[in-house]
PDB file of N, CA and C in Angstrom:
ATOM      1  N   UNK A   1    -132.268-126.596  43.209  1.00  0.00           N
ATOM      2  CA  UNK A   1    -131.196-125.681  43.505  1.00  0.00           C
ATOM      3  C   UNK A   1    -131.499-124.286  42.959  1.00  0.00           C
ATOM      4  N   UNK A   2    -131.882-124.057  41.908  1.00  0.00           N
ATOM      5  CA  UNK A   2    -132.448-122.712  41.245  1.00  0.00           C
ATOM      6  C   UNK A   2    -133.174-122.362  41.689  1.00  0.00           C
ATOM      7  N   UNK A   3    -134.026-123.299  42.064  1.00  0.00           N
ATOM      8  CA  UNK A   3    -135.250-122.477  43.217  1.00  0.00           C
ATOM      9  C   UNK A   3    -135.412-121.993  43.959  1.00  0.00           C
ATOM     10  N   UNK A   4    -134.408-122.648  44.834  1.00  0.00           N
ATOM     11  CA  UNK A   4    -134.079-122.053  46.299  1.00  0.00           C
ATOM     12  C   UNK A   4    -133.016-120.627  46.204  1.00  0.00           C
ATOM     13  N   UNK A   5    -132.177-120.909  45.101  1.00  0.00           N
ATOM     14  CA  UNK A   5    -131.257-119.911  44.791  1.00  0.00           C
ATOM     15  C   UNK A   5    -132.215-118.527  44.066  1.00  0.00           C
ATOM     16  N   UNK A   6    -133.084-118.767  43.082  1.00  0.00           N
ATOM     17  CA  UNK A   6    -133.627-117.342  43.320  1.00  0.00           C
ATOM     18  C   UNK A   6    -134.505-116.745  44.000  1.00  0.00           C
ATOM     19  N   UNK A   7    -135.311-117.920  44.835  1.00  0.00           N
ATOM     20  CA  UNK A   7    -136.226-117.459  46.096  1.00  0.00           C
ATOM     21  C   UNK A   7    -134.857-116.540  47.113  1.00  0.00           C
ATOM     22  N   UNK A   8    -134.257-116.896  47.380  1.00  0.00           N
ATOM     23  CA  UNK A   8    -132.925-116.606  48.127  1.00  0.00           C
ATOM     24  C   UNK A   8    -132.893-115.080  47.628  1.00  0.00           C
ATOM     25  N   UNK A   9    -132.462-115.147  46.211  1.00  0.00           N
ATOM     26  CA  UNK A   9    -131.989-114.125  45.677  1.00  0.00           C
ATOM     27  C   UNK A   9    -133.071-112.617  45.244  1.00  0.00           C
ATOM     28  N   UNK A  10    -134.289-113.328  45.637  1.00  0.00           N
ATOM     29  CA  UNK A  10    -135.809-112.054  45.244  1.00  0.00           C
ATOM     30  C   UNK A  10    -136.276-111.791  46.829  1.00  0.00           C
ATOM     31  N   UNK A  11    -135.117-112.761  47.803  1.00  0.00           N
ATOM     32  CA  UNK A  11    -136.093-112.171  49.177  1.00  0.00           C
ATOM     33  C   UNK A  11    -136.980-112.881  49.294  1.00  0.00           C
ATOM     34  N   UNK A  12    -137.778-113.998  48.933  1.00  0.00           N
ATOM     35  CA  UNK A  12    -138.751-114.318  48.503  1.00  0.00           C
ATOM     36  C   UNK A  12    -139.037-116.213  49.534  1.00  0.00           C
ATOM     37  N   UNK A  13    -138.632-116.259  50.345  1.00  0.00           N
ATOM     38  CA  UNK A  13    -138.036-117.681  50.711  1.00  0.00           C
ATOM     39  C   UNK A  13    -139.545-117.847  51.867  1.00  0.00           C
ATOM     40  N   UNK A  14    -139.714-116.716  52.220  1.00  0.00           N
ATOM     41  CA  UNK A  14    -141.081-116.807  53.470  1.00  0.00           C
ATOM     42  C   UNK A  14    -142.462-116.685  53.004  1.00  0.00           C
ATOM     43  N   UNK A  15    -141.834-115.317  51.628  1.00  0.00           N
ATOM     44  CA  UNK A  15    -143.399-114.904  51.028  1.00  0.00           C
ATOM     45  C   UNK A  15    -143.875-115.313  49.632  1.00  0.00           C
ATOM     46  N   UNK A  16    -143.063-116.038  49.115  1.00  0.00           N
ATOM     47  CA  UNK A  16    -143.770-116.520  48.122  1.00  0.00           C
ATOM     48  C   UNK A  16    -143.247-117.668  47.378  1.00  0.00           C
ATOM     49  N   UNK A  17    -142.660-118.628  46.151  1.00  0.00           N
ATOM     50  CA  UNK A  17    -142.493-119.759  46.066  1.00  0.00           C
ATOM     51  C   UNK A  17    -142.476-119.184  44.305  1.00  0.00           C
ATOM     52  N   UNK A  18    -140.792-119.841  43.416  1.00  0.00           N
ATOM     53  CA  UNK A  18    -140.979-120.275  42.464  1.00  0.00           C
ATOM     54  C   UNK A  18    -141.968-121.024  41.970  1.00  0.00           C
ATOM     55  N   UNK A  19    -142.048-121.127  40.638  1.00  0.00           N
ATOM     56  CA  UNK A  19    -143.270-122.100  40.310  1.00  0.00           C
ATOM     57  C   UNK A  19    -142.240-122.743  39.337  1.00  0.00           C
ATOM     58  N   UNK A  20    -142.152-124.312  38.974  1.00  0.00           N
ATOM     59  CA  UNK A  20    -141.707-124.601  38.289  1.00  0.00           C
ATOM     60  C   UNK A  20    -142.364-125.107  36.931  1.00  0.00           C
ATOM     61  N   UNK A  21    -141.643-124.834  36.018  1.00  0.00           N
ATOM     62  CA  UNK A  21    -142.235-124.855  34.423  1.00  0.00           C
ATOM     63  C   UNK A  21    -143.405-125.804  34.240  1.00  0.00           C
ATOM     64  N   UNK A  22    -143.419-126.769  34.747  1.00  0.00           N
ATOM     65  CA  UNK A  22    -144.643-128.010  34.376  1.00  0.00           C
ATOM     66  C   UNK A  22    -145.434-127.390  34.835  1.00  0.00           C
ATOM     67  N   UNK A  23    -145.316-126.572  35.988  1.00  0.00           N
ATOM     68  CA  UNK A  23    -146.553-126.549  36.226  1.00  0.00           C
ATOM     69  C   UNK A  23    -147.363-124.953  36.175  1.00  0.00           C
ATOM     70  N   UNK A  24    -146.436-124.128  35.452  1.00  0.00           N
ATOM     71  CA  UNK A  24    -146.686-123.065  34.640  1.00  0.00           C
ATOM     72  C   UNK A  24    -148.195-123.072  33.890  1.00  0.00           C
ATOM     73  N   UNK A  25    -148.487-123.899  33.989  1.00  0.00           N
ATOM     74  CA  UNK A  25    -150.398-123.955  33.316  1.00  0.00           C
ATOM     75  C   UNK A  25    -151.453-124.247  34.257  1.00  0.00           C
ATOM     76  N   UNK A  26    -151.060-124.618  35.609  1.00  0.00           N
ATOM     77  CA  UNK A  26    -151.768-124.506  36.378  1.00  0.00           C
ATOM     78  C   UNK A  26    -151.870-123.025  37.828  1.00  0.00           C
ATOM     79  N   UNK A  27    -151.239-121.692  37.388  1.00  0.00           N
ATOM     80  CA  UNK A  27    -151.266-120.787  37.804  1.00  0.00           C
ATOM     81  C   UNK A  27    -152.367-119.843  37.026  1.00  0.00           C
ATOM     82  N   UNK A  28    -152.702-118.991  37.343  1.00  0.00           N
ATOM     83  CA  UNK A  28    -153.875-118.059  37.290  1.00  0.00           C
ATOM     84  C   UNK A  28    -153.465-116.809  36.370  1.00  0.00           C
ATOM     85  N   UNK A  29    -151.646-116.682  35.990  1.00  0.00           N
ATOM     86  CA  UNK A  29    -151.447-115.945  34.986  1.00  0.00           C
ATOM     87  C   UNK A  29    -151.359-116.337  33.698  1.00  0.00           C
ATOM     88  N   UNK A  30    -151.467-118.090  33.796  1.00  0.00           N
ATOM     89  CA  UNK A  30    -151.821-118.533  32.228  1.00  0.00           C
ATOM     90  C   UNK A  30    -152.455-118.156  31.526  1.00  0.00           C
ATOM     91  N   UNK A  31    -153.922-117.978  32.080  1.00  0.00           N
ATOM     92  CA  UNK A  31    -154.781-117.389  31.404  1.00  0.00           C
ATOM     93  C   UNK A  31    -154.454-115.826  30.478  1.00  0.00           C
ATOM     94  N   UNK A  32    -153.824-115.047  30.920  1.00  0.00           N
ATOM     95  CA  UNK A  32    -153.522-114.183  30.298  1.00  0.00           C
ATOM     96  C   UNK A  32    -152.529-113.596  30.009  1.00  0.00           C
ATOM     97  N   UNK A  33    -152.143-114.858  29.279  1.00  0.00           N
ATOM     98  CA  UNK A  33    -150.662-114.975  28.240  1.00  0.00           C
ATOM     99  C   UNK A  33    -151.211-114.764  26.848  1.00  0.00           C
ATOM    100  N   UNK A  34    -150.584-113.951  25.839  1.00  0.00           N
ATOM    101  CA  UNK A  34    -150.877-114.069  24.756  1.00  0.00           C
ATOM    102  C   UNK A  34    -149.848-114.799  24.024  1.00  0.00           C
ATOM    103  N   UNK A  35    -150.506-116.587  23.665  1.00  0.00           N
ATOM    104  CA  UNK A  35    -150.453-117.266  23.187  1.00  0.00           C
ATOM    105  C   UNK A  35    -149.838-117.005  21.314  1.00  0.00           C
ATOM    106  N   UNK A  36    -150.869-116.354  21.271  1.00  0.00           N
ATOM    107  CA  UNK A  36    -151.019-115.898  19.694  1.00  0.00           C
ATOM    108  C   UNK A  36    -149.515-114.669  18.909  1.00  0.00           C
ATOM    109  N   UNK A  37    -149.049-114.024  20.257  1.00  0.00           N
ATOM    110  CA  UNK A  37    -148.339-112.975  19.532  1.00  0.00           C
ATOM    111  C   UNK A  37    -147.045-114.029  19.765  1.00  0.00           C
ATOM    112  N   UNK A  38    -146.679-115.387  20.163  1.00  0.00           N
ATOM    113  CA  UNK A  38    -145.405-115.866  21.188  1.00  0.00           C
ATOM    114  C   UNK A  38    -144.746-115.873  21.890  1.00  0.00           C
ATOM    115  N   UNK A  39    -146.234-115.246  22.993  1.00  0.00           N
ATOM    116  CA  UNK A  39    -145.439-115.480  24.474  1.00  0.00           C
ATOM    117  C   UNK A  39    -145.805-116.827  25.618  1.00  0.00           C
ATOM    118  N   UNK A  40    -144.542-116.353  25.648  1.00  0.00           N
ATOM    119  CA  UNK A  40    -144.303-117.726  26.487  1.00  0.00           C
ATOM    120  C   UNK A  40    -143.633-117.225  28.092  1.00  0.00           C
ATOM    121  N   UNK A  41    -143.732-117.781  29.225  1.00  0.00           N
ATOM    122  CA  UNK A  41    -143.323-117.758  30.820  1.00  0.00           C
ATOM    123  C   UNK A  41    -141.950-118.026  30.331  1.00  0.00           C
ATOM    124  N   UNK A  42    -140.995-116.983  31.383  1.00  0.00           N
ATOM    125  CA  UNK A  42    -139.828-117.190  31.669  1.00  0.00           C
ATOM    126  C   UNK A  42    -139.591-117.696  32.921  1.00  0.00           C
ATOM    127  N   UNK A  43    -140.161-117.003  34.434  1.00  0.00           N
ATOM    128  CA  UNK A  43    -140.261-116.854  35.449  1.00  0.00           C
ATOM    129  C   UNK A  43    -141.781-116.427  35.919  1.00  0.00           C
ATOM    130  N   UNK A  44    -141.729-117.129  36.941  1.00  0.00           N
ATOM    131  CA  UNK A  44    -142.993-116.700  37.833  1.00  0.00           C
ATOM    132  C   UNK A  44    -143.016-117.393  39.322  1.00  0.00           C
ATOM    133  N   UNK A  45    -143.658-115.825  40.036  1.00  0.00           N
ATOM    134  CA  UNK A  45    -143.394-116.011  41.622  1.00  0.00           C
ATOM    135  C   UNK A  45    -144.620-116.047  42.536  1.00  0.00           C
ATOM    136  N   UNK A  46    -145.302-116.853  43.258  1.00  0.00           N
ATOM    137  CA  UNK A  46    -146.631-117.288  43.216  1.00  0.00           C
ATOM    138  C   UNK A  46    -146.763-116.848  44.889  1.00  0.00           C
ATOM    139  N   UNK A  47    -147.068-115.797  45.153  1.00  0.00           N
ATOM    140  CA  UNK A  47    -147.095-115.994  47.174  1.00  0.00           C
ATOM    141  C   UNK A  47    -149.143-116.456  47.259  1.00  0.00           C
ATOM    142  N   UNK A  48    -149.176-116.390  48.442  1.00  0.00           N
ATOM    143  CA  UNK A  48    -150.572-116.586  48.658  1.00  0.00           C
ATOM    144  C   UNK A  48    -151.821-115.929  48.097  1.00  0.00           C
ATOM    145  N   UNK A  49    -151.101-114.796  47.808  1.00  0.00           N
ATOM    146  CA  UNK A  49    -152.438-113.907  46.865  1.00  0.00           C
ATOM    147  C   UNK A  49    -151.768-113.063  46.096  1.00  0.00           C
ATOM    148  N   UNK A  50    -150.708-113.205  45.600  1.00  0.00           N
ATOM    149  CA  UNK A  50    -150.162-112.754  43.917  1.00  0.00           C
ATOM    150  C   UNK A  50    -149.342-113.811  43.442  1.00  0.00           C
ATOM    151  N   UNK A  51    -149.365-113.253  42.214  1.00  0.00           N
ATOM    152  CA  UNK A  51    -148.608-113.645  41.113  1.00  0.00           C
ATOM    153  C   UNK A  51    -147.681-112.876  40.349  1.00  0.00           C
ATOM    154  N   UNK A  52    -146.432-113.360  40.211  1.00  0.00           N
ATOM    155  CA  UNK A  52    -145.401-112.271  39.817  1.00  0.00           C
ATOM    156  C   UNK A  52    -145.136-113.310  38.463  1.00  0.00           C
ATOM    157  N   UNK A  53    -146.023-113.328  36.881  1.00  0.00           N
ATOM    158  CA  UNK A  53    -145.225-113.834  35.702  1.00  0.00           C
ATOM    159  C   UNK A  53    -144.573-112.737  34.028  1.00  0.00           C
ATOM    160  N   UNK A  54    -143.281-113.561  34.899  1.00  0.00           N
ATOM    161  CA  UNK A  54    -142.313-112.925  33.674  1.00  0.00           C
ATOM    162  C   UNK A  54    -142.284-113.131  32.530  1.00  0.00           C
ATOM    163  N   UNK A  55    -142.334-112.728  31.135  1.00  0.00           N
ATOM    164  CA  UNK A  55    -142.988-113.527  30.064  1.00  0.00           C
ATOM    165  C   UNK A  55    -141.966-112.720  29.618  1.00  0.00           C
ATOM    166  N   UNK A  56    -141.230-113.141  27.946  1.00  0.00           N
ATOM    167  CA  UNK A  56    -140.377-112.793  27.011  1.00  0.00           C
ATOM    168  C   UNK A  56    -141.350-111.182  26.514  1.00  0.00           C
ATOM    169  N   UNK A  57    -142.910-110.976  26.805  1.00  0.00           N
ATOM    170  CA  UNK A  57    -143.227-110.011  26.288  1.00  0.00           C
ATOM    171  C   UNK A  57    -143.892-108.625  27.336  1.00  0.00           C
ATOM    172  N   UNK A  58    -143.656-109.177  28.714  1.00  0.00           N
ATOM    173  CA  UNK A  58    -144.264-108.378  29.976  1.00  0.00           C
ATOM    174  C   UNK A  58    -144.486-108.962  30.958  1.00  0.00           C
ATOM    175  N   UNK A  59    -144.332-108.091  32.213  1.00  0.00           N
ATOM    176  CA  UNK A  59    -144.597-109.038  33.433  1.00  0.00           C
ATOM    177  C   UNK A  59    -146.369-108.681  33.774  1.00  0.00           C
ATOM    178  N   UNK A  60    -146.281-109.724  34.225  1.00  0.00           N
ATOM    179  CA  UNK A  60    -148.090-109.873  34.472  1.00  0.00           C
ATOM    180  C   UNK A  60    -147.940-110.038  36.294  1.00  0.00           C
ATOM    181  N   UNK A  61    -148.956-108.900  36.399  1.00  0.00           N
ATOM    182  CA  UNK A  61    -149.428-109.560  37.986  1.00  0.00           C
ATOM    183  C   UNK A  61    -150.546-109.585  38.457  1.00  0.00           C
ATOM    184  N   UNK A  62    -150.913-110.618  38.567  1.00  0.00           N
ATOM    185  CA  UNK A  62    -152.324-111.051  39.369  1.00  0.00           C
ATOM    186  C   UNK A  62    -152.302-111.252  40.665  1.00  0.00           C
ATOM    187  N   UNK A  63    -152.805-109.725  41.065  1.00  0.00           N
ATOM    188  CA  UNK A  63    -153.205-109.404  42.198  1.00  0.00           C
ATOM    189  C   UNK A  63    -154.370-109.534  43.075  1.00  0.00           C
ATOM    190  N   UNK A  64    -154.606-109.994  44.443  1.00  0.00           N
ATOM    191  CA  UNK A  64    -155.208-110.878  44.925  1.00  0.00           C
ATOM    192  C   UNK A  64    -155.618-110.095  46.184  1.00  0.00           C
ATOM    193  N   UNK A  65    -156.567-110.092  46.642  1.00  0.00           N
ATOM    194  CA  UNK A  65    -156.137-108.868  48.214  1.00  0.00           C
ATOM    195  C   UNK A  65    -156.474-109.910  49.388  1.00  0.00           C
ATOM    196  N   UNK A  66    -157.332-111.356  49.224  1.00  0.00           N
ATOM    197  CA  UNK A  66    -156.876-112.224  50.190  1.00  0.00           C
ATOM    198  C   UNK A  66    -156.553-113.532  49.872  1.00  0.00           C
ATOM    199  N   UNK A  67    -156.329-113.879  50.373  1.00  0.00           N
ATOM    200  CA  UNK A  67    -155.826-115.916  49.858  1.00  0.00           C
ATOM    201  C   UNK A  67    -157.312-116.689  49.235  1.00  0.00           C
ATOM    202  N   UNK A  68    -158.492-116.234  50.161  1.00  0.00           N
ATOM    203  CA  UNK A  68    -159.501-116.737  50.461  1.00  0.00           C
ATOM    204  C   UNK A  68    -160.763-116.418  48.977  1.00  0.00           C
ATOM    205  N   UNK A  69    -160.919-114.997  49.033  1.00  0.00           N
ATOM    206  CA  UNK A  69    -161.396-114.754  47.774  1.00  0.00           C
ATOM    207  C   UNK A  69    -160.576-115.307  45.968  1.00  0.00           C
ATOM    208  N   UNK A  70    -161.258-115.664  45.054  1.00  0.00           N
ATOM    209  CA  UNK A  70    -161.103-115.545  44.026  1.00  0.00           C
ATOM    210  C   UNK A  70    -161.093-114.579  42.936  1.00  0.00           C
ATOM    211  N   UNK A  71    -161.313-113.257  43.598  1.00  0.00           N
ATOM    212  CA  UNK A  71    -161.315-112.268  42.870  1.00  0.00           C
ATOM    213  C   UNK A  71    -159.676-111.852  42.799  1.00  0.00           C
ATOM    214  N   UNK A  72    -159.394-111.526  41.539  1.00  0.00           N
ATOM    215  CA  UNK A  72    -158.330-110.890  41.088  1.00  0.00           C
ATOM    216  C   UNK A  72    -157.984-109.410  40.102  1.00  0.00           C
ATOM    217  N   UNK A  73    -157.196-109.090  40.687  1.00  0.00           N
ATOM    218  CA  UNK A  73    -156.898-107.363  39.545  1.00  0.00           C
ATOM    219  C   UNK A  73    -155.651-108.128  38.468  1.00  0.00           C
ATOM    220  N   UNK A  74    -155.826-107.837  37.500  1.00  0.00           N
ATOM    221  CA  UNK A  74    -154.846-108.114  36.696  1.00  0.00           C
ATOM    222  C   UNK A  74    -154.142-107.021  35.919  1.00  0.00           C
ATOM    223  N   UNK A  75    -152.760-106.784  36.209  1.00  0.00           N
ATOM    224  CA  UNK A  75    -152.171-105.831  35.661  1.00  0.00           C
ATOM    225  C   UNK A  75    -150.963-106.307  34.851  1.00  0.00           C
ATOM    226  N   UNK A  76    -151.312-105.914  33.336  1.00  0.00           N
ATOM    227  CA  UNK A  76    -149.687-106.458  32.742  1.00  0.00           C
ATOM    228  C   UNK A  76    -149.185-104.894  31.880  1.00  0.00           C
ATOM    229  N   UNK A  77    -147.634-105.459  32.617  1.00  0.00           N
ATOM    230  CA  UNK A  77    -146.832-104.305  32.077  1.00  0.00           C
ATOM    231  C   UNK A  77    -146.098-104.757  30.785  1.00  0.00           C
ATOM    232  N   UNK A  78    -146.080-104.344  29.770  1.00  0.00           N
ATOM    233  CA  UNK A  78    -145.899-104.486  28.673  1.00  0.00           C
ATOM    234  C   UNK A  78    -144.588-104.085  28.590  1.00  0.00           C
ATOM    235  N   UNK A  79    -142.930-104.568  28.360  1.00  0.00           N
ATOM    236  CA  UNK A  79    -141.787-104.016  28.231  1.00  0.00           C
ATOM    237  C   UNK A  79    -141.493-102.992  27.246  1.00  0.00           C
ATOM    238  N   UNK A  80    -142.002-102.660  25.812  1.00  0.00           N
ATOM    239  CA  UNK A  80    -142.013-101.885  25.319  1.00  0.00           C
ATOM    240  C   UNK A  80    -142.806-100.875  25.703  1.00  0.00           C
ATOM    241  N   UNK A  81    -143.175-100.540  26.453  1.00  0.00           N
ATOM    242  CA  UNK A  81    -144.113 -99.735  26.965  1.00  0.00           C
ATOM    243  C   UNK A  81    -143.439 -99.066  28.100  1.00  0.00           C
ATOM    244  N   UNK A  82    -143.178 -99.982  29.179  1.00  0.00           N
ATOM    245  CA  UNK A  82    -142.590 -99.552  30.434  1.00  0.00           C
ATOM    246  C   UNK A  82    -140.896-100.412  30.571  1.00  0.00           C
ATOM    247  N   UNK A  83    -140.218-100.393  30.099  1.00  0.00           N
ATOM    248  CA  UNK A  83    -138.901-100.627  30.058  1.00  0.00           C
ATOM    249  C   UNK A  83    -138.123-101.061  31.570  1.00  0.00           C
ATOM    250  N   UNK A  84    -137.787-101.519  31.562  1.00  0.00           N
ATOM    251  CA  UNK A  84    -137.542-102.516  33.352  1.00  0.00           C
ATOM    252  C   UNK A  84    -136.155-101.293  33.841  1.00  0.00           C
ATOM    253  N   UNK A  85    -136.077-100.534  34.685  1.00  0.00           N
ATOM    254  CA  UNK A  85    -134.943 -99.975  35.035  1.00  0.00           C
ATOM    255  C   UNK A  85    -134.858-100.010  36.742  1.00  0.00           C
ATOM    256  N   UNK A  86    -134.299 -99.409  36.822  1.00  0.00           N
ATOM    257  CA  UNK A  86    -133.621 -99.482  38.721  1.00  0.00           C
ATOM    258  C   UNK A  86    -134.154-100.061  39.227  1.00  0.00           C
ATOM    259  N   UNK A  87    -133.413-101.662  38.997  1.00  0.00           N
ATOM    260  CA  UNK A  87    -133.945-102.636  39.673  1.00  0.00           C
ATOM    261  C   UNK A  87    -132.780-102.787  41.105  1.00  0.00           C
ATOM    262  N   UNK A  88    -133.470-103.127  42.053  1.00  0.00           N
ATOM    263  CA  UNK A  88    -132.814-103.527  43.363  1.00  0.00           C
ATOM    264  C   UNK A  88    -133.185-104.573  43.701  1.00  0.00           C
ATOM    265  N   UNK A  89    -132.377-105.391  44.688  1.00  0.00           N
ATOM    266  CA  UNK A  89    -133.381-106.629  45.577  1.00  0.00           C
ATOM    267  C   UNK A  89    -132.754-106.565  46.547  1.00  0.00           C
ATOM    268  N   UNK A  90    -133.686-106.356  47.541  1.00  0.00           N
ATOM    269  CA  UNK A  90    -133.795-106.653  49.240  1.00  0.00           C
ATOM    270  C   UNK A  90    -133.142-108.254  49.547  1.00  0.00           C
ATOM    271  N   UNK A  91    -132.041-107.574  50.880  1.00  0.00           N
ATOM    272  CA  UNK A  91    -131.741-108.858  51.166  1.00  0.00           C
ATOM    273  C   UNK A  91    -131.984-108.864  52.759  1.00  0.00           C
TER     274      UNK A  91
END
């Protein structure tokens, strides 16, 4: 029900797919979680070639430019750094 309710709610129902917590260690932004300072996944939104993970300390996105390649850009925004403001969501 949450799943569908915030896929629903991010627009997100065609292009990309909650990930649910178990299986939060088998996505490609695990890897670059810092473990060590205590971060941990809140949310994360997985389409065919990104990754949208929300962490208590920054959102991380691993960016992908086709499904097919394994190459990835990894960009994490750090909340103290860049502070989350005018947020909207497309419906």
């Amino acid at each position: 029900m949450l799943k569908k309710l915030a896929s629903d709610a991010f627009g997100l129902r065609d292009i990309g797919t909650i990930i649910d917590k178990k299986d939060f260690n088998r996505v490609d932004a695990d890897d670059y979680i810092m473990h060590e300072d205590g971060e941990q996944i809140f949310f994360l939104i997985k389409s065919r070639t990104d990754e949208y993970c929300f962490t208590n300390l920054a959102l991380i996105h691993v960016d992908g430019t086709s499904a097919v390649s394994k190459k990835r850009l990894v960009t994490r925004y750090d909340y103290y750094k860049k502070p989350i403001s005018r947020v909207s969501i497309e419906t």
